[in-house]
N, C-alpha and C. Protein backbone atom coordinates (compact mmCIF):
# COMPACT_ATOMS: atom_id res chain seq x y z
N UNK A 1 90.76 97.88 116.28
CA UNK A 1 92.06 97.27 116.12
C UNK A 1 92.75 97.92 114.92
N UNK A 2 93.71 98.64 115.46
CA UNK A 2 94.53 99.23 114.22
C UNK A 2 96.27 98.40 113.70
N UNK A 3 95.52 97.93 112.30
CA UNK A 3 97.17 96.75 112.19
C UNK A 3 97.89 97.80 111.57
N UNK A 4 99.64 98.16 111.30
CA UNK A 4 99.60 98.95 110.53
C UNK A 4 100.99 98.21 110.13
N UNK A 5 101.15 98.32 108.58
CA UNK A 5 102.42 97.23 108.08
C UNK A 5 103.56 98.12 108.50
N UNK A 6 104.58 97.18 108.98
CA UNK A 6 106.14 97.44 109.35
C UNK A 6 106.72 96.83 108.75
N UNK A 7 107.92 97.55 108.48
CA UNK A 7 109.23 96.84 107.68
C UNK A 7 110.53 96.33 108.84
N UNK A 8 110.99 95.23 109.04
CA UNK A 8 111.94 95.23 109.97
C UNK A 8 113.13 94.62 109.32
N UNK A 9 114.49 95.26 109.59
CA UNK A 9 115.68 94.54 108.83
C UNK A 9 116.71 93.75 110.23
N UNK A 10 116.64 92.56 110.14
CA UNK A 10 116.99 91.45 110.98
C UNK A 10 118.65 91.33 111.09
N UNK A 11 118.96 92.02 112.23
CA UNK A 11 120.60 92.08 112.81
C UNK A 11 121.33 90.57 112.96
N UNK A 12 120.57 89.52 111.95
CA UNK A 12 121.17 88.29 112.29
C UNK A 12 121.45 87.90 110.83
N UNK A 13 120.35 87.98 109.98
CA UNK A 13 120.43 87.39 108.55
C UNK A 13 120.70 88.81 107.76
N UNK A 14 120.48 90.29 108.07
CA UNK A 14 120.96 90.86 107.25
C UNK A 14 119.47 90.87 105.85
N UNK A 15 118.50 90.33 106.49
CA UNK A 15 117.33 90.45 105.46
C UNK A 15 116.21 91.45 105.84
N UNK A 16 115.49 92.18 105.49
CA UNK A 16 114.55 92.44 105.73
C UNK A 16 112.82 92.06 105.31
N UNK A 17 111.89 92.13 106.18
CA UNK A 17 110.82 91.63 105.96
C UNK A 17 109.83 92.65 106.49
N UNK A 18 108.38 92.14 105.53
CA UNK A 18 107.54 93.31 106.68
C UNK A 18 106.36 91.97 107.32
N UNK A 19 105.64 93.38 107.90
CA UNK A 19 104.59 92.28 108.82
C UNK A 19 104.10 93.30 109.52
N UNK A 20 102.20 92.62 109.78
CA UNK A 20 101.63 93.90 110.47
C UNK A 20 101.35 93.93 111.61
N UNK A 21 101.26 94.87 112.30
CA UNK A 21 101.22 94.98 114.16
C UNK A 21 100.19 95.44 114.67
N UNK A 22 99.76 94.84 115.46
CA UNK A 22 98.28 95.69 116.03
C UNK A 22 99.04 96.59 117.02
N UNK A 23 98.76 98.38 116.86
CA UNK A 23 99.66 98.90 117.50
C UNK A 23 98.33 99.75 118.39
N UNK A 24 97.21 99.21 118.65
CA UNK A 24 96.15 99.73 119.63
C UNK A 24 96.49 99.24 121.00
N UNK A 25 96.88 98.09 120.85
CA UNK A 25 97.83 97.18 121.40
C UNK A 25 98.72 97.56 122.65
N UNK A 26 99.32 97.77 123.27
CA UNK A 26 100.84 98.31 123.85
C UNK A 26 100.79 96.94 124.60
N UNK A 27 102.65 96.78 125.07
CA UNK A 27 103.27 95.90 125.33
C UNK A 27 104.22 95.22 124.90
N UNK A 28 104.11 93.78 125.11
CA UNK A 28 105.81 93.39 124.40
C UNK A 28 105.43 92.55 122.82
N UNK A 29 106.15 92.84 122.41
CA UNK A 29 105.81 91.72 121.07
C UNK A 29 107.04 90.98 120.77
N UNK A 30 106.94 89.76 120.33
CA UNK A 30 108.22 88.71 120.13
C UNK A 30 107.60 88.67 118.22
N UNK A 31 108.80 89.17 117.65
CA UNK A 31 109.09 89.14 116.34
C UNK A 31 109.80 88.30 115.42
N UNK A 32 109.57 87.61 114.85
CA UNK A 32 110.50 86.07 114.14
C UNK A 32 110.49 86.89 112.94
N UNK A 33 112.24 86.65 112.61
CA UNK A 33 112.37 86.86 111.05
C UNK A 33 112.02 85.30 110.27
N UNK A 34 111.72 85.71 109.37
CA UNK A 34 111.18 84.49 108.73
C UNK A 34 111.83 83.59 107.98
N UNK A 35 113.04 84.78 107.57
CA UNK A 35 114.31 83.79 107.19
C UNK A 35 115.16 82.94 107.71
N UNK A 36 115.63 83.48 108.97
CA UNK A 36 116.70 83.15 110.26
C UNK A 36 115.97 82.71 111.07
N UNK A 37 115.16 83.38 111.62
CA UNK A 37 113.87 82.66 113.07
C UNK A 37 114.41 83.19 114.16
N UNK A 38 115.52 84.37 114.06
CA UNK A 38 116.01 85.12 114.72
C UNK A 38 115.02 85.95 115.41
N UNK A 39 114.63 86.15 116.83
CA UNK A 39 113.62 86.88 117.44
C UNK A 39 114.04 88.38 117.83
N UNK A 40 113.00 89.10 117.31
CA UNK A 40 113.24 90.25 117.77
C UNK A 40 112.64 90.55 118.62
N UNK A 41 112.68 91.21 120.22
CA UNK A 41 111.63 91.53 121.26
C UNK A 41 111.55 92.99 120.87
N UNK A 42 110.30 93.39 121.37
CA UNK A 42 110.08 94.94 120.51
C UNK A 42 108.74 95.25 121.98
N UNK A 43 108.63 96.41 122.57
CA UNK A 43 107.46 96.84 123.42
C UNK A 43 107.02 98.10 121.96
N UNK A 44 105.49 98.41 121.93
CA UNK A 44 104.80 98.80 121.73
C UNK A 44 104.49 100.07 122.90
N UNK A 45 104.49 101.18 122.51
CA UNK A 45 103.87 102.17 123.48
C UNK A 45 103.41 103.25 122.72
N UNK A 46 102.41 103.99 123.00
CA UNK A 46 101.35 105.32 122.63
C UNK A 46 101.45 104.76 120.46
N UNK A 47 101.30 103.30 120.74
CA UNK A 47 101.11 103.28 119.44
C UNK A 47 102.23 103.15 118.19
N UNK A 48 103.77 103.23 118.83
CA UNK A 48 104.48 102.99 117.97
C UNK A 48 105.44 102.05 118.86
N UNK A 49 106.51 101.43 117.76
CA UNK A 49 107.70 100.42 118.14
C UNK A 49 108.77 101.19 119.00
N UNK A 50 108.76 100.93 120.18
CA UNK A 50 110.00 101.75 120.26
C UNK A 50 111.41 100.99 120.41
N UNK A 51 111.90 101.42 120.76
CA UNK A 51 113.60 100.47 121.08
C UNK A 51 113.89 99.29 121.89
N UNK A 52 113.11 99.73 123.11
CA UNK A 52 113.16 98.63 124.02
C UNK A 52 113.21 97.39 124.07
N UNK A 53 114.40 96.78 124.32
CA UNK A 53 113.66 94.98 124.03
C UNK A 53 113.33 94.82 125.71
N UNK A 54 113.00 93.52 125.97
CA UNK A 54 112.20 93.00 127.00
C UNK A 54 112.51 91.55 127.09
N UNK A 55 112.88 90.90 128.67
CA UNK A 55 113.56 90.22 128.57
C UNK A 55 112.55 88.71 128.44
N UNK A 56 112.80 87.51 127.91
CA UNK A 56 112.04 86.51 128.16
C UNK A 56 111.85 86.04 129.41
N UNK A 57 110.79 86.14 130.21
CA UNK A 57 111.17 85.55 131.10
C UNK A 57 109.59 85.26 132.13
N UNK A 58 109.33 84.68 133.02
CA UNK A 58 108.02 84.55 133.35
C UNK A 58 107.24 85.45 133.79
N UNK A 59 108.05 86.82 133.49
CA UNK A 59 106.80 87.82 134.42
C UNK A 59 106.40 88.83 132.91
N UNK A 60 107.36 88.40 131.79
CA UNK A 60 106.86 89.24 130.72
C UNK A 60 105.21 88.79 130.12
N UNK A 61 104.87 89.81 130.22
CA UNK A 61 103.56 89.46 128.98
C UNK A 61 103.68 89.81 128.18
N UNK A 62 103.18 88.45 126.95
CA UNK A 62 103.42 88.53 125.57
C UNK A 62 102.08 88.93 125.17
N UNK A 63 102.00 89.98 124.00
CA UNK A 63 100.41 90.69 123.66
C UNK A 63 100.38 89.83 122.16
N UNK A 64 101.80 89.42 121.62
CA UNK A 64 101.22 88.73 120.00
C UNK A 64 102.79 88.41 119.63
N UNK A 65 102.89 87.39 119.17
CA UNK A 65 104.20 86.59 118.58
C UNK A 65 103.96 86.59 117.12
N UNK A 66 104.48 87.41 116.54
CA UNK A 66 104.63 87.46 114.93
C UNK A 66 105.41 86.53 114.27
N UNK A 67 104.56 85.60 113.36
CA UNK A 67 105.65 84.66 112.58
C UNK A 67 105.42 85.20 110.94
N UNK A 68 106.03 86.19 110.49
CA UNK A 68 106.12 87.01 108.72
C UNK A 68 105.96 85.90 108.17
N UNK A 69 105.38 85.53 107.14
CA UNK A 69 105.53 84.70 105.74
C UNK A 69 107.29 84.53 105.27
N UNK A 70 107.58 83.88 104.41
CA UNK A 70 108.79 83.64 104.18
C UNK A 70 108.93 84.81 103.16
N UNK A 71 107.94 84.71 102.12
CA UNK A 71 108.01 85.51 100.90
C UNK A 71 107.79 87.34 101.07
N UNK A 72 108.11 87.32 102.84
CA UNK A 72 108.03 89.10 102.99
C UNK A 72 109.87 89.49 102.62
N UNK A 73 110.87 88.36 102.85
CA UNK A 73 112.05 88.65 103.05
C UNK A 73 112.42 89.04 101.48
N UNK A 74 113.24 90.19 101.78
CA UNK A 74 113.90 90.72 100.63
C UNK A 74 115.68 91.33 101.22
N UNK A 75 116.41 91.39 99.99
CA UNK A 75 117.65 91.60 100.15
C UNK A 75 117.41 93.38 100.28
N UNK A 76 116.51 94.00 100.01
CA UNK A 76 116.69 95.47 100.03
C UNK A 76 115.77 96.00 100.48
N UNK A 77 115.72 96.91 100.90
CA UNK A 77 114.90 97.87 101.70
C UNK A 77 113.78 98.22 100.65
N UNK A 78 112.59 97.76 101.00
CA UNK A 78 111.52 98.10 100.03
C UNK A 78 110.51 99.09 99.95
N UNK A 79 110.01 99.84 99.07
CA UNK A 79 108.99 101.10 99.24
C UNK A 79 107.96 100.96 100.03
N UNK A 80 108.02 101.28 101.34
CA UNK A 80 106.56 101.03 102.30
C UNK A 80 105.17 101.41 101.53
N UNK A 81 105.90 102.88 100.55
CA UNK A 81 104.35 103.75 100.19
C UNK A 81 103.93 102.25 99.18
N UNK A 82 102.73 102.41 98.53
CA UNK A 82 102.39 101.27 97.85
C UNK A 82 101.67 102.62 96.75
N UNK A 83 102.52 102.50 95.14
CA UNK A 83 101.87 102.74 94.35
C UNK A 83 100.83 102.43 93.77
N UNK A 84 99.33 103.56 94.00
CA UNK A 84 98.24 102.93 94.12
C UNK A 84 98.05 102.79 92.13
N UNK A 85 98.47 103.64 91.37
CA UNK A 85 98.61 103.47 90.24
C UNK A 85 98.53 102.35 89.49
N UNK A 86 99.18 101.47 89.86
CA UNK A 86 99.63 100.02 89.27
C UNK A 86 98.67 98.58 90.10
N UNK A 87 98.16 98.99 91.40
CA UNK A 87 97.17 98.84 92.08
C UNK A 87 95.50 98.83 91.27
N UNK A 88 95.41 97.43 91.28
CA UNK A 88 93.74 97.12 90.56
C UNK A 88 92.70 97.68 91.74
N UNK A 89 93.00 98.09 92.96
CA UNK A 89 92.05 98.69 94.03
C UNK A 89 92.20 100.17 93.78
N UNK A 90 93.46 100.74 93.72
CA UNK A 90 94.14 101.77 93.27
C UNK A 90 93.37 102.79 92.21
N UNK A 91 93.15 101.37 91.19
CA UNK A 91 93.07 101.87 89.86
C UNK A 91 91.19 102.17 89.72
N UNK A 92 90.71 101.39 90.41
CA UNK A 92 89.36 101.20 90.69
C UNK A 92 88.95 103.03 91.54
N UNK A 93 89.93 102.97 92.42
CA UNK A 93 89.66 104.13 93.13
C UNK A 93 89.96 105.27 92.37
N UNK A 94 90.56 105.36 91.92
CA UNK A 94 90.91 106.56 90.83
C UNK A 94 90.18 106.74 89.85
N UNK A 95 89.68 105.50 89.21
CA UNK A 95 88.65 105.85 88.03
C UNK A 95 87.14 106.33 88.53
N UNK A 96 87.05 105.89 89.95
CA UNK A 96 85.79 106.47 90.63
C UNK A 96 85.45 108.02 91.11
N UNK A 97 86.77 108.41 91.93
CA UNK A 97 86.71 109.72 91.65
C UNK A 97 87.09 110.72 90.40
N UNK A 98 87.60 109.67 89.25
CA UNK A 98 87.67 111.04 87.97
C UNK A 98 86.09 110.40 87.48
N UNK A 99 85.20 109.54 87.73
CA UNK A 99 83.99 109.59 86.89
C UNK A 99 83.31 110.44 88.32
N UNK A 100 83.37 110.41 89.06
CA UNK A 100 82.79 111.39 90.37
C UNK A 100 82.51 112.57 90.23
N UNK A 101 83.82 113.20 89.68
CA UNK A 101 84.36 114.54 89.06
C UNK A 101 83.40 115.03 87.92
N UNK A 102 83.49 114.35 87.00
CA UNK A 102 82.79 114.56 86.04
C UNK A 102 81.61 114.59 85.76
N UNK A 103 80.64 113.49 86.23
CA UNK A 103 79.40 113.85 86.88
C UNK A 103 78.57 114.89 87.45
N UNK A 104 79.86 115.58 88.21
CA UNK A 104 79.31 116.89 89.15
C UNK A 104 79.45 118.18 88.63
């Protein structure tokens, strides 16, 4: 199962949020902004989001209904990369390969 975090900015509230997707997955996914509760329909294929929405209706299959935390919403578009620097896992990992280094 591969989750991988997405950022989505919501054509209703004008907020964006992230949230992670199992994208091993393919099919339809129903997306709630967490601010608005505005749904986004989204299909999944060869592993990424593509454009498509998909209509509600009884012959769709739903593979996972995402409800984001409240506290993903932000007014601005936020850095996906995650500075591992400032990161206590980050920082752990870095001090392992410079004592790694040195060792050898």
């Amino acid at each position: 199962m591969a989750r991988v975090l997405f950022q989505f900015h919501c054509t209703s509230c004008g907020k964006y949020f992230n949230f992670k997707l199992n994208t091993s997955l393919e099919g339809n996914y129903r997306i709630h902004c967490p601010n608005c509760g505005h749904i986004h329909y989204r299909k999944v294929l060869n592993g990424e989001i593509t454009d498509t929405r998909f209509p509600e209706n009884s012959t769709s299959i739903l593979i996972e209904d995402i409800r984001p935390m409240k506290s993903s919403c932000t007014d601005v578009l936020r850095d996906t990369e995650k500075d591992l620097s400032r990161d206590a896992a980050g920082f752990m990992n870095r001090l392992w390969k410079e004592t790694k280094a040195i060792l050898q």
